[in-house]
PDB file of N, CA and C in Angstrom:
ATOM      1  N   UNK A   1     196.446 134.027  25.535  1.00  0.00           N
ATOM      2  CA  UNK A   1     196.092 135.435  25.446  1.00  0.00           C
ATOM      3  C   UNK A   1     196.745 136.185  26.601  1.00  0.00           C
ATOM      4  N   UNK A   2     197.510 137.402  25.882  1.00  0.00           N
ATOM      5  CA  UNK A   2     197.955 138.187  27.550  1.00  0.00           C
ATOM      6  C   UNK A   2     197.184 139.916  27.526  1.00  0.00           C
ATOM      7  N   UNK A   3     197.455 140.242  28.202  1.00  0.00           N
ATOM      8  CA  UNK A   3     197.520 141.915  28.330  1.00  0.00           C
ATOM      9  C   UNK A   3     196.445 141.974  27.445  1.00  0.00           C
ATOM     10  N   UNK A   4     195.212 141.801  27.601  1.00  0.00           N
ATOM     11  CA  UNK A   4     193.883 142.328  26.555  1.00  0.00           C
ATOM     12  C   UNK A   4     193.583 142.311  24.999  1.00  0.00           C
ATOM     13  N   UNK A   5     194.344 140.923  25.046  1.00  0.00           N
ATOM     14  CA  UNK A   5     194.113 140.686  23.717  1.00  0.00           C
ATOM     15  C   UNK A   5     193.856 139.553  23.443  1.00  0.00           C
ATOM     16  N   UNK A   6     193.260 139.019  22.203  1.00  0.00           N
ATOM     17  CA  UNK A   6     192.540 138.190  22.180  1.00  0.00           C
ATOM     18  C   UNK A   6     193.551 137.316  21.233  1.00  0.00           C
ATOM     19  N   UNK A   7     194.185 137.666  20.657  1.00  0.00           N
ATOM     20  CA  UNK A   7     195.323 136.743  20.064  1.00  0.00           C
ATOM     21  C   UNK A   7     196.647 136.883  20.779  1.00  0.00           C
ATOM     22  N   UNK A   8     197.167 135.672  20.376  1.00  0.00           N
ATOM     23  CA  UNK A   8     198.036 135.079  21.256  1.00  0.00           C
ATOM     24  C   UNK A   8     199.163 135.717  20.958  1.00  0.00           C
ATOM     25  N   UNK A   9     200.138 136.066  21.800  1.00  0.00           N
ATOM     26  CA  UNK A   9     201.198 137.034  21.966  1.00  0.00           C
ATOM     27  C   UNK A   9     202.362 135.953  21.386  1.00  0.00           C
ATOM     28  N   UNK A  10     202.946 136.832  20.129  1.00  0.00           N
ATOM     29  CA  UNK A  10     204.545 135.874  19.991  1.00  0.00           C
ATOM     30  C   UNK A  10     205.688 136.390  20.369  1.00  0.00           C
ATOM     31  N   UNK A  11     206.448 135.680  19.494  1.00  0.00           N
ATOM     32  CA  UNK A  11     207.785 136.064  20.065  1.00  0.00           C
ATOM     33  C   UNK A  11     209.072 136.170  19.050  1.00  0.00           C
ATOM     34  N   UNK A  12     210.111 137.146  19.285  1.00  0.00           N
ATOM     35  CA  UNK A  12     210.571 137.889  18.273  1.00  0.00           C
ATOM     36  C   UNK A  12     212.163 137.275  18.811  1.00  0.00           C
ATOM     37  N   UNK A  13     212.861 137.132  17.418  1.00  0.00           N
ATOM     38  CA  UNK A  13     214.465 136.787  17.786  1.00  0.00           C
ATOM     39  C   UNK A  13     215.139 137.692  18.300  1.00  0.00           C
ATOM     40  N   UNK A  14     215.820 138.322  19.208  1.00  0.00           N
ATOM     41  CA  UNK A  14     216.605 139.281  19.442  1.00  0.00           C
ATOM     42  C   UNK A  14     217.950 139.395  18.766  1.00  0.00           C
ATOM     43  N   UNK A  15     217.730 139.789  17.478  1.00  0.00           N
ATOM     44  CA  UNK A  15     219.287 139.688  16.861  1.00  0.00           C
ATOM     45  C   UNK A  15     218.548 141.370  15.608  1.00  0.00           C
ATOM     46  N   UNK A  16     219.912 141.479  15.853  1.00  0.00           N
ATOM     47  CA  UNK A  16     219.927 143.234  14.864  1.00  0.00           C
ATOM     48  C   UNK A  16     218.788 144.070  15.151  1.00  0.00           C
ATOM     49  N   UNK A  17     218.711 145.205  14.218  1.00  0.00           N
ATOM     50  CA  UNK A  17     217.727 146.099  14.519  1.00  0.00           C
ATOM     51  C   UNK A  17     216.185 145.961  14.466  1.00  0.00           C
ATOM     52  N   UNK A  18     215.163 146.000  15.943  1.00  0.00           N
ATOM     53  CA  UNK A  18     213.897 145.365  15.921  1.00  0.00           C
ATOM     54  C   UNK A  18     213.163 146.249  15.617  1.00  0.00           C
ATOM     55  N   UNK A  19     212.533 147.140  14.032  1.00  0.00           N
ATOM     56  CA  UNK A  19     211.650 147.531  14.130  1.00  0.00           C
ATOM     57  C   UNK A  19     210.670 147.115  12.987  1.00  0.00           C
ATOM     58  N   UNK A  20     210.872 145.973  12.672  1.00  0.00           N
ATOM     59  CA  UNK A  20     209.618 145.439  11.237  1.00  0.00           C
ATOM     60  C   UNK A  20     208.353 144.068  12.022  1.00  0.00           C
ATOM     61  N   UNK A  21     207.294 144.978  11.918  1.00  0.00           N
ATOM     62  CA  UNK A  21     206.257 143.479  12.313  1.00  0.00           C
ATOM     63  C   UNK A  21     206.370 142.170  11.874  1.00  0.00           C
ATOM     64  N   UNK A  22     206.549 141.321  12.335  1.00  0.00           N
ATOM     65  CA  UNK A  22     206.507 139.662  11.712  1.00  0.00           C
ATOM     66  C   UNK A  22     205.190 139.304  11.074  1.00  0.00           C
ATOM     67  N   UNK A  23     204.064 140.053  12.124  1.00  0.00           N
ATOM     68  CA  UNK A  23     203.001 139.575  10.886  1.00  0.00           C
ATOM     69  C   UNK A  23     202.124 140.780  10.425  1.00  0.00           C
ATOM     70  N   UNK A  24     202.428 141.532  10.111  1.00  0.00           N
ATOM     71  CA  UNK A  24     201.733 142.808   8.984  1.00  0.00           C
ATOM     72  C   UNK A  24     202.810 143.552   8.158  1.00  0.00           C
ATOM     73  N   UNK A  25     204.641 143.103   8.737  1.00  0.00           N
ATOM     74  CA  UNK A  25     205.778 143.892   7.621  1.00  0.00           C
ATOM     75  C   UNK A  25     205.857 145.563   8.408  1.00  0.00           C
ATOM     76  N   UNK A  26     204.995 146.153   9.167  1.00  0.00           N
ATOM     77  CA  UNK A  26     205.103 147.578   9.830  1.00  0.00           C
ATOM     78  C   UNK A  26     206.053 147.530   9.792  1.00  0.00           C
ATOM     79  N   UNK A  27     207.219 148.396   9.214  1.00  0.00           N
ATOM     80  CA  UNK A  27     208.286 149.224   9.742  1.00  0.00           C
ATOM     81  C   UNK A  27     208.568 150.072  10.158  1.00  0.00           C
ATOM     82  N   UNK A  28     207.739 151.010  10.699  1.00  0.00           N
ATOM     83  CA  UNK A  28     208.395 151.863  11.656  1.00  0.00           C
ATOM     84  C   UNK A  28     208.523 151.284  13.202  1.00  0.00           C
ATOM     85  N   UNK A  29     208.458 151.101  13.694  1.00  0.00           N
ATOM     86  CA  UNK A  29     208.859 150.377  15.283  1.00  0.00           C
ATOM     87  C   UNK A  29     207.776 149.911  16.101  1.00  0.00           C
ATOM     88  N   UNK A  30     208.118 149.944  17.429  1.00  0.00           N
ATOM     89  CA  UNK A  30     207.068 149.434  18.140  1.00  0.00           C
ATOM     90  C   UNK A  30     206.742 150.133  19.705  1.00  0.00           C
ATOM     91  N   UNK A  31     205.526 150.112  19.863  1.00  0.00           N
ATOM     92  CA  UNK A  31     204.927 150.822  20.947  1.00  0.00           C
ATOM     93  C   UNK A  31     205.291 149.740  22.254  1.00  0.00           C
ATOM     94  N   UNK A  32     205.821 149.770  23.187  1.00  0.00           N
ATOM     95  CA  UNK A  32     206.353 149.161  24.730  1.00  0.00           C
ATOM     96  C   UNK A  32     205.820 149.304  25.405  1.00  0.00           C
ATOM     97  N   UNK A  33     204.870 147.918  26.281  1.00  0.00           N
ATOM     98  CA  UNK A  33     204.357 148.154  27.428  1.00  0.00           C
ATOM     99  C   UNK A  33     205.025 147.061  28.129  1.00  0.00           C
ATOM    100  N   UNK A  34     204.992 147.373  29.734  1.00  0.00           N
ATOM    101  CA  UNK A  34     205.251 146.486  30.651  1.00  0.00           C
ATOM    102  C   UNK A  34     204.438 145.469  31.365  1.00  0.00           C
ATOM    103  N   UNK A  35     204.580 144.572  31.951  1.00  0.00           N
ATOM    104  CA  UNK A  35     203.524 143.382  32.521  1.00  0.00           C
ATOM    105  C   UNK A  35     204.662 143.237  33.945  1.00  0.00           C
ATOM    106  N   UNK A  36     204.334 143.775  34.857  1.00  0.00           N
ATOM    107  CA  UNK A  36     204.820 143.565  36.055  1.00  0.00           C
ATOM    108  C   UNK A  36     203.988 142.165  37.052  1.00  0.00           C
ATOM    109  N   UNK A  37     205.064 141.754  37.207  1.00  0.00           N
ATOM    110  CA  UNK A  37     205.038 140.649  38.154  1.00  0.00           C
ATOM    111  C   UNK A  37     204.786 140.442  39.526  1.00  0.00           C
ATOM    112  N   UNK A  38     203.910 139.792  39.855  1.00  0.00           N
ATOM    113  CA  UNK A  38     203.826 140.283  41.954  1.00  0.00           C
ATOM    114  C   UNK A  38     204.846 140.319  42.469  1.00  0.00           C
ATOM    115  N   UNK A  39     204.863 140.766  43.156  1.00  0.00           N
ATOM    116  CA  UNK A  39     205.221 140.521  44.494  1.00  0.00           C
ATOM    117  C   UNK A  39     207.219 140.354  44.110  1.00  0.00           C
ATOM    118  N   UNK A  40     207.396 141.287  42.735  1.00  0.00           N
ATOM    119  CA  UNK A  40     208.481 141.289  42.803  1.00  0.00           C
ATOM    120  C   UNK A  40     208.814 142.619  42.152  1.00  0.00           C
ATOM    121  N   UNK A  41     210.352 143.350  41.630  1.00  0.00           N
ATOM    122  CA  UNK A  41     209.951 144.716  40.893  1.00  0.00           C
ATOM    123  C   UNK A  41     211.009 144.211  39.733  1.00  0.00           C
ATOM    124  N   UNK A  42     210.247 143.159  39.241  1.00  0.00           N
ATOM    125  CA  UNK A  42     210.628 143.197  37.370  1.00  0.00           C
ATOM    126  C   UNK A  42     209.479 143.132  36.688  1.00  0.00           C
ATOM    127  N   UNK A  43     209.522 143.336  35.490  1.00  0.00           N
ATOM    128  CA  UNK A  43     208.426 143.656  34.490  1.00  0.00           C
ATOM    129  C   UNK A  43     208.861 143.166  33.405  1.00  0.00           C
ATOM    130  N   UNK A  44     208.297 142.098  32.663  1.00  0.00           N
ATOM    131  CA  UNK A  44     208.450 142.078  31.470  1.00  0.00           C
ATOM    132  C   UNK A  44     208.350 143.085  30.358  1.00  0.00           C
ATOM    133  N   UNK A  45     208.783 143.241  29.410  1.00  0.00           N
ATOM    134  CA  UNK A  45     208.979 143.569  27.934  1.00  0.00           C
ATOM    135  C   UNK A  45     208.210 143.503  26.821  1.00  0.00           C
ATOM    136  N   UNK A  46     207.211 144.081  26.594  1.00  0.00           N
ATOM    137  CA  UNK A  46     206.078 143.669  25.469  1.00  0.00           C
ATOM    138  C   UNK A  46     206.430 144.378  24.191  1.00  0.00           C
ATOM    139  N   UNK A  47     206.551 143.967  23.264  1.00  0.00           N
ATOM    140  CA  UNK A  47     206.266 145.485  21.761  1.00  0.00           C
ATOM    141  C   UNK A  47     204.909 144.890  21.105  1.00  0.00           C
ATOM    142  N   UNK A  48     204.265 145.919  20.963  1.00  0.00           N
ATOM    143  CA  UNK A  48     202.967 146.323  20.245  1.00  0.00           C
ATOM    144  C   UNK A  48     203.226 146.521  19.042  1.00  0.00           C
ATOM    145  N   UNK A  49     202.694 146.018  18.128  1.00  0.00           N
ATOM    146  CA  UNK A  49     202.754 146.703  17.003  1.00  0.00           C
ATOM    147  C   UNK A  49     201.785 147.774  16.640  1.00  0.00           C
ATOM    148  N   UNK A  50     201.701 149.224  15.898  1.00  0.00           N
ATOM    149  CA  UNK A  50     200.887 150.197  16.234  1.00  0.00           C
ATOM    150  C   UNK A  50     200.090 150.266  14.748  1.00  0.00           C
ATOM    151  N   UNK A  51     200.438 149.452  14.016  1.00  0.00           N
ATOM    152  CA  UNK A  51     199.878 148.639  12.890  1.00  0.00           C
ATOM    153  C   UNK A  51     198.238 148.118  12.986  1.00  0.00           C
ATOM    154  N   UNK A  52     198.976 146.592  13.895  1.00  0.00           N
ATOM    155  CA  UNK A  52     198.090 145.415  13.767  1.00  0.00           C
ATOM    156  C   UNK A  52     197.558 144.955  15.064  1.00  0.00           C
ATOM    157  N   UNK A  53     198.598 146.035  15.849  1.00  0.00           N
ATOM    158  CA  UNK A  53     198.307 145.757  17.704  1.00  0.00           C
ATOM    159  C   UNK A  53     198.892 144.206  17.828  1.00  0.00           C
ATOM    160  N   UNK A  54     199.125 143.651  17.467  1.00  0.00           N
ATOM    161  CA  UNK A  54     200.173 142.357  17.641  1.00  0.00           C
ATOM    162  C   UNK A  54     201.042 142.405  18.734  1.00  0.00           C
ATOM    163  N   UNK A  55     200.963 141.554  19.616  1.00  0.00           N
ATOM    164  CA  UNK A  55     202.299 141.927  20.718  1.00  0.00           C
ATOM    165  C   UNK A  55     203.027 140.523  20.672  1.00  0.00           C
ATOM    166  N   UNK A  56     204.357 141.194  20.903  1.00  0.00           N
ATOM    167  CA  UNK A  56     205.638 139.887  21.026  1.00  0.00           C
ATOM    168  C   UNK A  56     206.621 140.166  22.193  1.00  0.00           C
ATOM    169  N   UNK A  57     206.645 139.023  22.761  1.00  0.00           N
ATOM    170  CA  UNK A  57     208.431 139.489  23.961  1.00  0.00           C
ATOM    171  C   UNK A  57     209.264 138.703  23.446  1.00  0.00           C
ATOM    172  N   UNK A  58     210.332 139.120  23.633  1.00  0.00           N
ATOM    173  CA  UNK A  58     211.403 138.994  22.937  1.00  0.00           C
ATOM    174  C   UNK A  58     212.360 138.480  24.172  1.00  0.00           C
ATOM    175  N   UNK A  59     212.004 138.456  25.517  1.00  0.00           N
ATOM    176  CA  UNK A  59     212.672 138.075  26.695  1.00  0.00           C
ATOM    177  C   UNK A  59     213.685 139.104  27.683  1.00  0.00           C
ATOM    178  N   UNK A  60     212.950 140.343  27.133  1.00  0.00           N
ATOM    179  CA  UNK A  60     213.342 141.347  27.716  1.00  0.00           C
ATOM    180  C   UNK A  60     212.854 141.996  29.352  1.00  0.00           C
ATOM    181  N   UNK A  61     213.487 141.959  30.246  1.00  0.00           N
ATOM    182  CA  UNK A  61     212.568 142.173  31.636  1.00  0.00           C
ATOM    183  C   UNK A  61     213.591 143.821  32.388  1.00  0.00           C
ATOM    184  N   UNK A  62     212.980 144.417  32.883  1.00  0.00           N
ATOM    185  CA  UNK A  62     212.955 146.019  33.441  1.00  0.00           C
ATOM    186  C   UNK A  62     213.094 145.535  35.383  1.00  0.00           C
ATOM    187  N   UNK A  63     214.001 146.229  35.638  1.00  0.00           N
ATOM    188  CA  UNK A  63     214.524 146.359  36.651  1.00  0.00           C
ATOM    189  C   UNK A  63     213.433 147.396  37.700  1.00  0.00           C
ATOM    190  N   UNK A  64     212.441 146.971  38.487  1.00  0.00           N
ATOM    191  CA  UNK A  64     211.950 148.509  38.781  1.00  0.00           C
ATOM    192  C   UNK A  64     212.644 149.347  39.945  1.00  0.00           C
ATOM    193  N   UNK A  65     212.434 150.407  40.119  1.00  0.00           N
ATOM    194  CA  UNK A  65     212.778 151.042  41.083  1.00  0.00           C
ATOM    195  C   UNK A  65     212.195 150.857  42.575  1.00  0.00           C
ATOM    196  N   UNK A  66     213.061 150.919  43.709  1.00  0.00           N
ATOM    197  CA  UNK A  66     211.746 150.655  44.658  1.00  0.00           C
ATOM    198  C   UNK A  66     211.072 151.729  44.964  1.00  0.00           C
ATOM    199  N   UNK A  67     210.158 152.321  45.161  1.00  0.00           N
ATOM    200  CA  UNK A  67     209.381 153.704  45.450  1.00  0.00           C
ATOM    201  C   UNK A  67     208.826 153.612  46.456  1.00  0.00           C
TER     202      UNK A  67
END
């Protein structure tokens, strides 16, 4: 379980255009949140589905800024 959910987060192929749910078919796209890491400034990559709330990473990580 990650980020407040109670089912287990999968994971999506990164090949062509990502906007269909794997498990409810949603096609219109997906809602993005981040999961930042201590004590460092990358963040993983989450998509939500705004469907089924389903989340998957796909192995995508965000560069942060330092502030």
């Amino acid at each position: 379980m990650e980020m407040g959910s109670r089912v287990k987060t999968g994971k999506i192929k990164p090949e062509g255009e990502i906007y269909t749910c794997p498990s409810c078919g949603y096609n219109d796209g997906f809602h993005v949140s981040f999961k930042v890491e201590d004590n460092t400034r990358k963040a993983d990559i989450y998509l939500i589905c705004p469907n089924c709330h389903s989340r998957f990473r796909i192995g995508w990580q965000a560069d942060l800024p330092k502030v």
